[in-house]
PDB file of N, CA and C in Angstrom:
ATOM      1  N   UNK A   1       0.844  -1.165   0.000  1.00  0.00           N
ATOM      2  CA  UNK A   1       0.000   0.000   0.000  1.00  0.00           C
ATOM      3  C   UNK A   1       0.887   1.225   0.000  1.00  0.00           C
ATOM      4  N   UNK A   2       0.384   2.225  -0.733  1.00  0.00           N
ATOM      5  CA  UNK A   2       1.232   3.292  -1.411  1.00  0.00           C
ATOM      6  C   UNK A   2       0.373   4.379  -0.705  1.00  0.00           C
ATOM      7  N   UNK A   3      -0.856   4.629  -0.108  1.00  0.00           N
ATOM      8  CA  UNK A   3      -1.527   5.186   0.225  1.00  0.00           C
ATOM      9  C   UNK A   3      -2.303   4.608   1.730  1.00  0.00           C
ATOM     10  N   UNK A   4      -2.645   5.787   2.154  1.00  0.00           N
ATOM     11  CA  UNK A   4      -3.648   5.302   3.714  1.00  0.00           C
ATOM     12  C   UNK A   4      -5.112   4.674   3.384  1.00  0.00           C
ATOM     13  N   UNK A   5      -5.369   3.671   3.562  1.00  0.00           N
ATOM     14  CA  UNK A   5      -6.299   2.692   3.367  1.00  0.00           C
ATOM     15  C   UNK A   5      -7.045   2.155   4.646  1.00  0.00           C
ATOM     16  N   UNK A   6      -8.505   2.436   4.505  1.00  0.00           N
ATOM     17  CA  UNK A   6      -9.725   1.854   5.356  1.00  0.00           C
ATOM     18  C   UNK A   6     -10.329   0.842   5.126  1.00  0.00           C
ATOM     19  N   UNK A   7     -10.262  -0.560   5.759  1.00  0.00           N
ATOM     20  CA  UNK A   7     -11.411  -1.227   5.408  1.00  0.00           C
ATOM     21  C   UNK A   7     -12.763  -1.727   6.434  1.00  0.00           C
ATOM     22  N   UNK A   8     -13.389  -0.879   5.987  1.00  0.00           N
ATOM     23  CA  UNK A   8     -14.590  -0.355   6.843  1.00  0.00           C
ATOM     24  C   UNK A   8     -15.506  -1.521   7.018  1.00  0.00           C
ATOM     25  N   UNK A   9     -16.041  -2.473   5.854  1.00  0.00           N
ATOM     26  CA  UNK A   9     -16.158  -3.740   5.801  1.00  0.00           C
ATOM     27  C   UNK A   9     -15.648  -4.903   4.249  1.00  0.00           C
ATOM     28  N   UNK A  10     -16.412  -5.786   4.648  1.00  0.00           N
ATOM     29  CA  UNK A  10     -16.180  -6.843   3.677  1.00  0.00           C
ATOM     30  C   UNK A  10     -14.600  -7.327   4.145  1.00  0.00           C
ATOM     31  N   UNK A  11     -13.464  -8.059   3.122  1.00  0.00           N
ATOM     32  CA  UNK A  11     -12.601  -9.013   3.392  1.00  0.00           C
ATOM     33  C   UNK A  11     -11.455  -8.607   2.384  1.00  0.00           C
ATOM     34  N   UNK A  12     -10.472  -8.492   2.933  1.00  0.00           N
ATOM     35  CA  UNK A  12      -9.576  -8.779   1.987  1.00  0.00           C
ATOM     36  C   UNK A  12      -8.775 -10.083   1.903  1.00  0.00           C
ATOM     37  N   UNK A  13      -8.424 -10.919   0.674  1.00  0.00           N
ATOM     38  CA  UNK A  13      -7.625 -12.247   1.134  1.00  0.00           C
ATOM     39  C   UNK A  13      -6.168 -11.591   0.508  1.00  0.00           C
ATOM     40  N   UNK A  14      -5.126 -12.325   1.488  1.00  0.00           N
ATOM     41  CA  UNK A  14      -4.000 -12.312   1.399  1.00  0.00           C
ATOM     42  C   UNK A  14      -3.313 -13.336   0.700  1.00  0.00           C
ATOM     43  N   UNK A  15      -3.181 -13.478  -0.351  1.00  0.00           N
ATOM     44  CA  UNK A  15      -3.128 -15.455  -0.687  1.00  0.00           C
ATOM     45  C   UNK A  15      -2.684 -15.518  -1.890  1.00  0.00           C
ATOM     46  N   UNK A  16      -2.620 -16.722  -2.591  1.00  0.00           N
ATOM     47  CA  UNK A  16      -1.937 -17.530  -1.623  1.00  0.00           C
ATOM     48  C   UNK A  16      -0.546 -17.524  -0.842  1.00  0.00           C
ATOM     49  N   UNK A  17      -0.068 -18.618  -0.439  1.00  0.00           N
ATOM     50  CA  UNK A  17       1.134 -18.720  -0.020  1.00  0.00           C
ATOM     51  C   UNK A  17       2.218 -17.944  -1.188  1.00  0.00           C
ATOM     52  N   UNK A  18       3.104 -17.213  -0.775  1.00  0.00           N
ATOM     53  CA  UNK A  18       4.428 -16.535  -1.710  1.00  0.00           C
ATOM     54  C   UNK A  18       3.674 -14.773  -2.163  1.00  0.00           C
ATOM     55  N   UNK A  19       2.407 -14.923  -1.938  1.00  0.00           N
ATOM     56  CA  UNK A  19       1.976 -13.634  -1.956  1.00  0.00           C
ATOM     57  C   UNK A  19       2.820 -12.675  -0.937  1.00  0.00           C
ATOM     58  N   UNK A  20       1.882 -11.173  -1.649  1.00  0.00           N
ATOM     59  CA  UNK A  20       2.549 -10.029  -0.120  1.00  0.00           C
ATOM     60  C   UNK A  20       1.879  -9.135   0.008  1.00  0.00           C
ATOM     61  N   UNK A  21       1.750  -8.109   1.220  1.00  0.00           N
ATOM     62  CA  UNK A  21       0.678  -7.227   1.221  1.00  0.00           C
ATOM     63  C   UNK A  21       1.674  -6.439   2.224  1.00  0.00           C
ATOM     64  N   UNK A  22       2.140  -5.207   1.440  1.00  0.00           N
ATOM     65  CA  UNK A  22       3.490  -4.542   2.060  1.00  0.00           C
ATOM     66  C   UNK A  22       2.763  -2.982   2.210  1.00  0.00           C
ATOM     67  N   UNK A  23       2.710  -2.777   3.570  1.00  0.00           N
ATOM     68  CA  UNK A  23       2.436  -1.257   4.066  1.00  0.00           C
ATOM     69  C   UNK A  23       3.504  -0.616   4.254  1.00  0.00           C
ATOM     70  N   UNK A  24       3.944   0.512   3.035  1.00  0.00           N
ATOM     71  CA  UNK A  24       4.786   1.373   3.363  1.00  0.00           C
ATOM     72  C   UNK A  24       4.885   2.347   4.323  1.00  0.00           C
ATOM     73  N   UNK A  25       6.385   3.035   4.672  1.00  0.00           N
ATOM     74  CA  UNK A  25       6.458   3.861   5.515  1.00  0.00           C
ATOM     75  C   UNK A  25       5.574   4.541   5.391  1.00  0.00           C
ATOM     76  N   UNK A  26       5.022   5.805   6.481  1.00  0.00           N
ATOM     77  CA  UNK A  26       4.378   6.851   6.372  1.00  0.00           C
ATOM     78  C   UNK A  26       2.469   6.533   5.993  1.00  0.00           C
ATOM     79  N   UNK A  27       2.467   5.078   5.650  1.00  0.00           N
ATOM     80  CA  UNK A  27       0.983   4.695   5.154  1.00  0.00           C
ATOM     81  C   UNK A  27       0.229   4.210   6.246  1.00  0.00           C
ATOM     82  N   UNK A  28      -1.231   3.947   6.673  1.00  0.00           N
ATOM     83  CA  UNK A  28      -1.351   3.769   7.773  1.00  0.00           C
ATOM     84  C   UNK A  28      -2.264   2.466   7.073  1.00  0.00           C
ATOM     85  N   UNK A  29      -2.983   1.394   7.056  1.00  0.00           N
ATOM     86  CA  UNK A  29      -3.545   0.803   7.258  1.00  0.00           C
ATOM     87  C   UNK A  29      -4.771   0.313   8.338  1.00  0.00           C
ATOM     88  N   UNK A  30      -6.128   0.609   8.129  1.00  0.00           N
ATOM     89  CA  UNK A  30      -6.918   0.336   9.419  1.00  0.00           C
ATOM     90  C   UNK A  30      -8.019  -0.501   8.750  1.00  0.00           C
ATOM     91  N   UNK A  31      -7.593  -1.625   9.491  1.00  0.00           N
ATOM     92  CA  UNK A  31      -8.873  -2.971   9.498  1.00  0.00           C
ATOM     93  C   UNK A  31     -10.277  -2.738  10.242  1.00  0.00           C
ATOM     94  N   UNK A  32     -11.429  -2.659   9.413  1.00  0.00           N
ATOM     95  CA  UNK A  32     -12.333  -2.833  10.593  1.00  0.00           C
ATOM     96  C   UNK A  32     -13.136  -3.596   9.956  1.00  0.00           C
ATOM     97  N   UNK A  33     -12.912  -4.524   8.927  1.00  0.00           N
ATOM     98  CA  UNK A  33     -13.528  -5.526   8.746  1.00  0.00           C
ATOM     99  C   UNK A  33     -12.421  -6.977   8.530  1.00  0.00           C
ATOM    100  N   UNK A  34     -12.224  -7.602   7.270  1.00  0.00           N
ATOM    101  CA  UNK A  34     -11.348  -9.209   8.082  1.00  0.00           C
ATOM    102  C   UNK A  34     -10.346  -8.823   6.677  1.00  0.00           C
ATOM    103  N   UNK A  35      -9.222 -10.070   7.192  1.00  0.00           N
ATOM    104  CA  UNK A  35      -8.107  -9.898   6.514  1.00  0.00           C
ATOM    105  C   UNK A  35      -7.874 -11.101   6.735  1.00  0.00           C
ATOM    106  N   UNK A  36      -7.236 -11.749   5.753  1.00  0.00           N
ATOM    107  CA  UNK A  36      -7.375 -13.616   5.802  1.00  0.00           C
ATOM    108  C   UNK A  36      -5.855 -13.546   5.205  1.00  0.00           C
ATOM    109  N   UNK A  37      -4.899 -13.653   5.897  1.00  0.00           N
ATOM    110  CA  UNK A  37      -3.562 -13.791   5.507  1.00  0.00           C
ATOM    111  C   UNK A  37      -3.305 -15.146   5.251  1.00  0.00           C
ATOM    112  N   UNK A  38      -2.408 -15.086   3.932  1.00  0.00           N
ATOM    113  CA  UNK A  38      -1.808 -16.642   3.914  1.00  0.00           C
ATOM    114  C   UNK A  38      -0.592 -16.292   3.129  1.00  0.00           C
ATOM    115  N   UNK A  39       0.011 -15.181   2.497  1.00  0.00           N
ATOM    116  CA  UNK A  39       0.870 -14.831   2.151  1.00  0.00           C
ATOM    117  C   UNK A  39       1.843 -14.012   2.966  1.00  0.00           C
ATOM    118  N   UNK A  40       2.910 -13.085   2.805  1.00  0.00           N
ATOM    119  CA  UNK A  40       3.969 -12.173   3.597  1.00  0.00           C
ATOM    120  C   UNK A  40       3.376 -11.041   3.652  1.00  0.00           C
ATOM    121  N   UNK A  41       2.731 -10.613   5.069  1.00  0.00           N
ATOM    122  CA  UNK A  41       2.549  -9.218   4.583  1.00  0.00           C
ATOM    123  C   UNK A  41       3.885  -8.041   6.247  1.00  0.00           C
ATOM    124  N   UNK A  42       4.427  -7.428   4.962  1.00  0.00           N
ATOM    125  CA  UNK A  42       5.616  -6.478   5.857  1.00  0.00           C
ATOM    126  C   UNK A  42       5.218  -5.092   5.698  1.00  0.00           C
ATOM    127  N   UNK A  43       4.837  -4.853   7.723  1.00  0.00           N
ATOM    128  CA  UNK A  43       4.374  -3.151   7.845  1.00  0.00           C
ATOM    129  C   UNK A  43       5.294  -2.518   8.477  1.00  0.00           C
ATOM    130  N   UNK A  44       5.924  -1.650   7.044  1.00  0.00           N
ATOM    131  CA  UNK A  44       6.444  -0.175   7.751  1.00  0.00           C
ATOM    132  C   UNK A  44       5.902   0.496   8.026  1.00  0.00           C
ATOM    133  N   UNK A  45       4.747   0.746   7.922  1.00  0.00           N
ATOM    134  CA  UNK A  45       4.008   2.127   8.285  1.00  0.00           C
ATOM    135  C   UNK A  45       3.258   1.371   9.523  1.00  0.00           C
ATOM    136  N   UNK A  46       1.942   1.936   9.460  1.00  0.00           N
ATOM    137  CA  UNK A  46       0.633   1.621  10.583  1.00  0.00           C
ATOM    138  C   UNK A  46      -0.219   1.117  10.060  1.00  0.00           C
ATOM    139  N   UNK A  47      -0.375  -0.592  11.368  1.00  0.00           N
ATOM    140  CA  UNK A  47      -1.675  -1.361  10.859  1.00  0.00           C
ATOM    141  C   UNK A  47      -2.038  -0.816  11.981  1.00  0.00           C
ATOM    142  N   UNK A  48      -3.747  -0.350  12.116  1.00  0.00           N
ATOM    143  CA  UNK A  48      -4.505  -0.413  13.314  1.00  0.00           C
ATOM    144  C   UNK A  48      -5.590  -1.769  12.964  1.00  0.00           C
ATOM    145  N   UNK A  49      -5.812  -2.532  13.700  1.00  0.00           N
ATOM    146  CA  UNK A  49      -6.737  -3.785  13.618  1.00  0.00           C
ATOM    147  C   UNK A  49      -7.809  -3.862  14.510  1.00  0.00           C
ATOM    148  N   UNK A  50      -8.749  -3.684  14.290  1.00  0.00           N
ATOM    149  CA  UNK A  50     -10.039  -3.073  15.341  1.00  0.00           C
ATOM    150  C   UNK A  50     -11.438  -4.193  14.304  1.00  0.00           C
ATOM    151  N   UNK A  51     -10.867  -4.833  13.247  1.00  0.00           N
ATOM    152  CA  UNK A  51     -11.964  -6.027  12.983  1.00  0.00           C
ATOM    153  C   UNK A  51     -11.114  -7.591  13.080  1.00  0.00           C
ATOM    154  N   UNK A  52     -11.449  -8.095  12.162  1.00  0.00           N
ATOM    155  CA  UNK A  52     -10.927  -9.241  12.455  1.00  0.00           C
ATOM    156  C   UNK A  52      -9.608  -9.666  11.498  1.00  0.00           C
ATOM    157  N   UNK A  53      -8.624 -10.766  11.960  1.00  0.00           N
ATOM    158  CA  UNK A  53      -7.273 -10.549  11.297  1.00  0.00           C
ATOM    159  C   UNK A  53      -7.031 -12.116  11.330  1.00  0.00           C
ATOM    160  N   UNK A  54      -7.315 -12.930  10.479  1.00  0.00           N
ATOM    161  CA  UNK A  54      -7.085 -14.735  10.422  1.00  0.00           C
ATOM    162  C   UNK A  54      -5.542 -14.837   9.699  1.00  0.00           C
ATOM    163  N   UNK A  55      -5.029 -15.038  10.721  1.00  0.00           N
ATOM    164  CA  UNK A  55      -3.625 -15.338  10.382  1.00  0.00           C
ATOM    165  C   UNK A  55      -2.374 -16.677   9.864  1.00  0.00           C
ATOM    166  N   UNK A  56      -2.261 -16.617   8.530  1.00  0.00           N
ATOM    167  CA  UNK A  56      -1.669 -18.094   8.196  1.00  0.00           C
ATOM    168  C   UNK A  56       0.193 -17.440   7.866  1.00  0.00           C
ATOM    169  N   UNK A  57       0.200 -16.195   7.852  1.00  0.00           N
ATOM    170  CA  UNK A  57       1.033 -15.853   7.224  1.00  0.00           C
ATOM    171  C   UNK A  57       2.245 -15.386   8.261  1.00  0.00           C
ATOM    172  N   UNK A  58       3.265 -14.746   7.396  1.00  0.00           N
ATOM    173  CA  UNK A  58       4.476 -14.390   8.232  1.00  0.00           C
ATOM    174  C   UNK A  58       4.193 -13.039   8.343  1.00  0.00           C
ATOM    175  N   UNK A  59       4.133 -12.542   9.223  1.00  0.00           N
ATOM    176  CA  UNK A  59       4.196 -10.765  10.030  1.00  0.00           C
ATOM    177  C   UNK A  59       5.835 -10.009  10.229  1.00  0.00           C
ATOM    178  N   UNK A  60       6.158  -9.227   9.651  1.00  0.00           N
ATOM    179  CA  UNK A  60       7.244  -8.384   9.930  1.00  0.00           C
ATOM    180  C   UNK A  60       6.889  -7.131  10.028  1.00  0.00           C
ATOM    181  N   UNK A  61       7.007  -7.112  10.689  1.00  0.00           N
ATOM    182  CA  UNK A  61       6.915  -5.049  11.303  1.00  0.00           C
ATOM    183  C   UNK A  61       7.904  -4.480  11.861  1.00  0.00           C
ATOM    184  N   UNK A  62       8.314  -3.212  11.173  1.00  0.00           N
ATOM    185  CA  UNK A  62       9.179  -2.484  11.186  1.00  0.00           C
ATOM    186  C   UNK A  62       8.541  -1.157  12.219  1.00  0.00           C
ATOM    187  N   UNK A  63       7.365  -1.144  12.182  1.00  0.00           N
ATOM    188  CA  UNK A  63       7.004   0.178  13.007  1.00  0.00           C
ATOM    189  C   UNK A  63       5.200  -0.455  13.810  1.00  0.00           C
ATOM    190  N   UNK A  64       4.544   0.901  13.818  1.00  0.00           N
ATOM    191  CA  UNK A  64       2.985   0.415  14.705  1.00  0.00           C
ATOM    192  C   UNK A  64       1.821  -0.325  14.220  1.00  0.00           C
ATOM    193  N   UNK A  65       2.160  -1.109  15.302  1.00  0.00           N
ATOM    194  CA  UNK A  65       1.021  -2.573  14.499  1.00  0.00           C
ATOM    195  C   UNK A  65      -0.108  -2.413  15.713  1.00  0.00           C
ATOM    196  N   UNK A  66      -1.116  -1.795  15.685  1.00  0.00           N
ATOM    197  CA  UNK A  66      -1.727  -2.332  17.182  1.00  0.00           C
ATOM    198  C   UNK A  66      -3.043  -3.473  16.592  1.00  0.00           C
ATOM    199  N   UNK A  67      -3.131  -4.150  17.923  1.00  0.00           N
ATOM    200  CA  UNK A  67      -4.576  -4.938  17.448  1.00  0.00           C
ATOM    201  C   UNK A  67      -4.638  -6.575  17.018  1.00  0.00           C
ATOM    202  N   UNK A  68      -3.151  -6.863  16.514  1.00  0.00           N
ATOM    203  CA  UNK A  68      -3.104  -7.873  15.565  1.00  0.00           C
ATOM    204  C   UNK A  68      -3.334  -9.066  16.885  1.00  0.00           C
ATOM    205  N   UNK A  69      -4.351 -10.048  16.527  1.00  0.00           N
ATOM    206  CA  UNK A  69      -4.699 -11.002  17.250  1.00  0.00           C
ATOM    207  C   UNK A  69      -5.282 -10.809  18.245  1.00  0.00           C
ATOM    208  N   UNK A  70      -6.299  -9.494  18.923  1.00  0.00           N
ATOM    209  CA  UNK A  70      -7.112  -9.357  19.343  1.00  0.00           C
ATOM    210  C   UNK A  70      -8.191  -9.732  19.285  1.00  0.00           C
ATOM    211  N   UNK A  71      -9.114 -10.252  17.877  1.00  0.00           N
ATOM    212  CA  UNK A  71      -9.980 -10.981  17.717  1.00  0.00           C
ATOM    213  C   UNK A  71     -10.391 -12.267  17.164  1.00  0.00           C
TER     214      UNK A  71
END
Protein backbone atom coordinates (compact mmCIF):
# COMPACT_ATOMS: atom_id res chain seq x y z
CA UNK A 1 0.00 0.00 0.00
CA UNK A 2 1.23 3.29 -1.41
CA UNK A 3 -1.53 5.19 0.22
CA UNK A 4 -3.65 5.30 3.71
CA UNK A 5 -6.30 2.69 3.37
CA UNK A 6 -9.72 1.85 5.36
CA UNK A 7 -11.41 -1.23 5.41
CA UNK A 8 -14.59 -0.36 6.84
CA UNK A 9 -16.16 -3.74 5.80
CA UNK A 10 -16.18 -6.84 3.68
CA UNK A 11 -12.60 -9.01 3.39
CA UNK A 12 -9.58 -8.78 1.99
CA UNK A 13 -7.62 -12.25 1.13
CA UNK A 14 -4.00 -12.31 1.40
CA UNK A 15 -3.13 -15.46 -0.69
CA UNK A 16 -1.94 -17.53 -1.62
CA UNK A 17 1.13 -18.72 -0.02
CA UNK A 18 4.43 -16.54 -1.71
CA UNK A 19 1.98 -13.63 -1.96
CA UNK A 20 2.55 -10.03 -0.12
CA UNK A 21 0.68 -7.23 1.22
CA UNK A 22 3.49 -4.54 2.06
CA UNK A 23 2.44 -1.26 4.07
CA UNK A 24 4.79 1.37 3.36
CA UNK A 25 6.46 3.86 5.51
CA UNK A 26 4.38 6.85 6.37
CA UNK A 27 0.98 4.70 5.15
CA UNK A 28 -1.35 3.77 7.77
CA UNK A 29 -3.54 0.80 7.26
CA UNK A 30 -6.92 0.34 9.42
CA UNK A 31 -8.87 -2.97 9.50
CA UNK A 32 -12.33 -2.83 10.59
CA UNK A 33 -13.53 -5.53 8.75
CA UNK A 34 -11.35 -9.21 8.08
CA UNK A 35 -8.11 -9.90 6.51
CA UNK A 36 -7.37 -13.62 5.80
CA UNK A 37 -3.56 -13.79 5.51
CA UNK A 38 -1.81 -16.64 3.91
CA UNK A 39 0.87 -14.83 2.15
CA UNK A 40 3.97 -12.17 3.60
CA UNK A 41 2.55 -9.22 4.58
CA UNK A 42 5.62 -6.48 5.86
CA UNK A 43 4.37 -3.15 7.85
CA UNK A 44 6.44 -0.17 7.75
CA UNK A 45 4.01 2.13 8.29
CA UNK A 46 0.63 1.62 10.58
CA UNK A 47 -1.68 -1.36 10.86
CA UNK A 48 -4.50 -0.41 13.31
CA UNK A 49 -6.74 -3.79 13.62
CA UNK A 50 -10.04 -3.07 15.34
CA UNK A 51 -11.96 -6.03 12.98
CA UNK A 52 -10.93 -9.24 12.45
CA UNK A 53 -7.27 -10.55 11.30
CA UNK A 54 -7.08 -14.74 10.42
CA UNK A 55 -3.63 -15.34 10.38
CA UNK A 56 -1.67 -18.09 8.20
CA UNK A 57 1.03 -15.85 7.22
CA UNK A 58 4.48 -14.39 8.23
CA UNK A 59 4.20 -10.76 10.03
CA UNK A 60 7.24 -8.38 9.93
CA UNK A 61 6.91 -5.05 11.30
CA UNK A 62 9.18 -2.48 11.19
CA UNK A 63 7.00 0.18 13.01
CA UNK A 64 2.98 0.42 14.71
CA UNK A 65 1.02 -2.57 14.50
CA UNK A 66 -1.73 -2.33 17.18
CA UNK A 67 -4.58 -4.94 17.45
CA UNK A 68 -3.10 -7.87 15.56
CA UNK A 69 -4.70 -11.00 17.25
CA UNK A 70 -7.11 -9.36 19.34
CA UNK A 71 -9.98 -10.98 17.72
Amino acid sequence: MNVNFVLNTGTINIGPMNSKLRVREGVTFTNNGTVNAKGVVLIEGTLINTGRYNNDSVITSSSDSRGLGTK
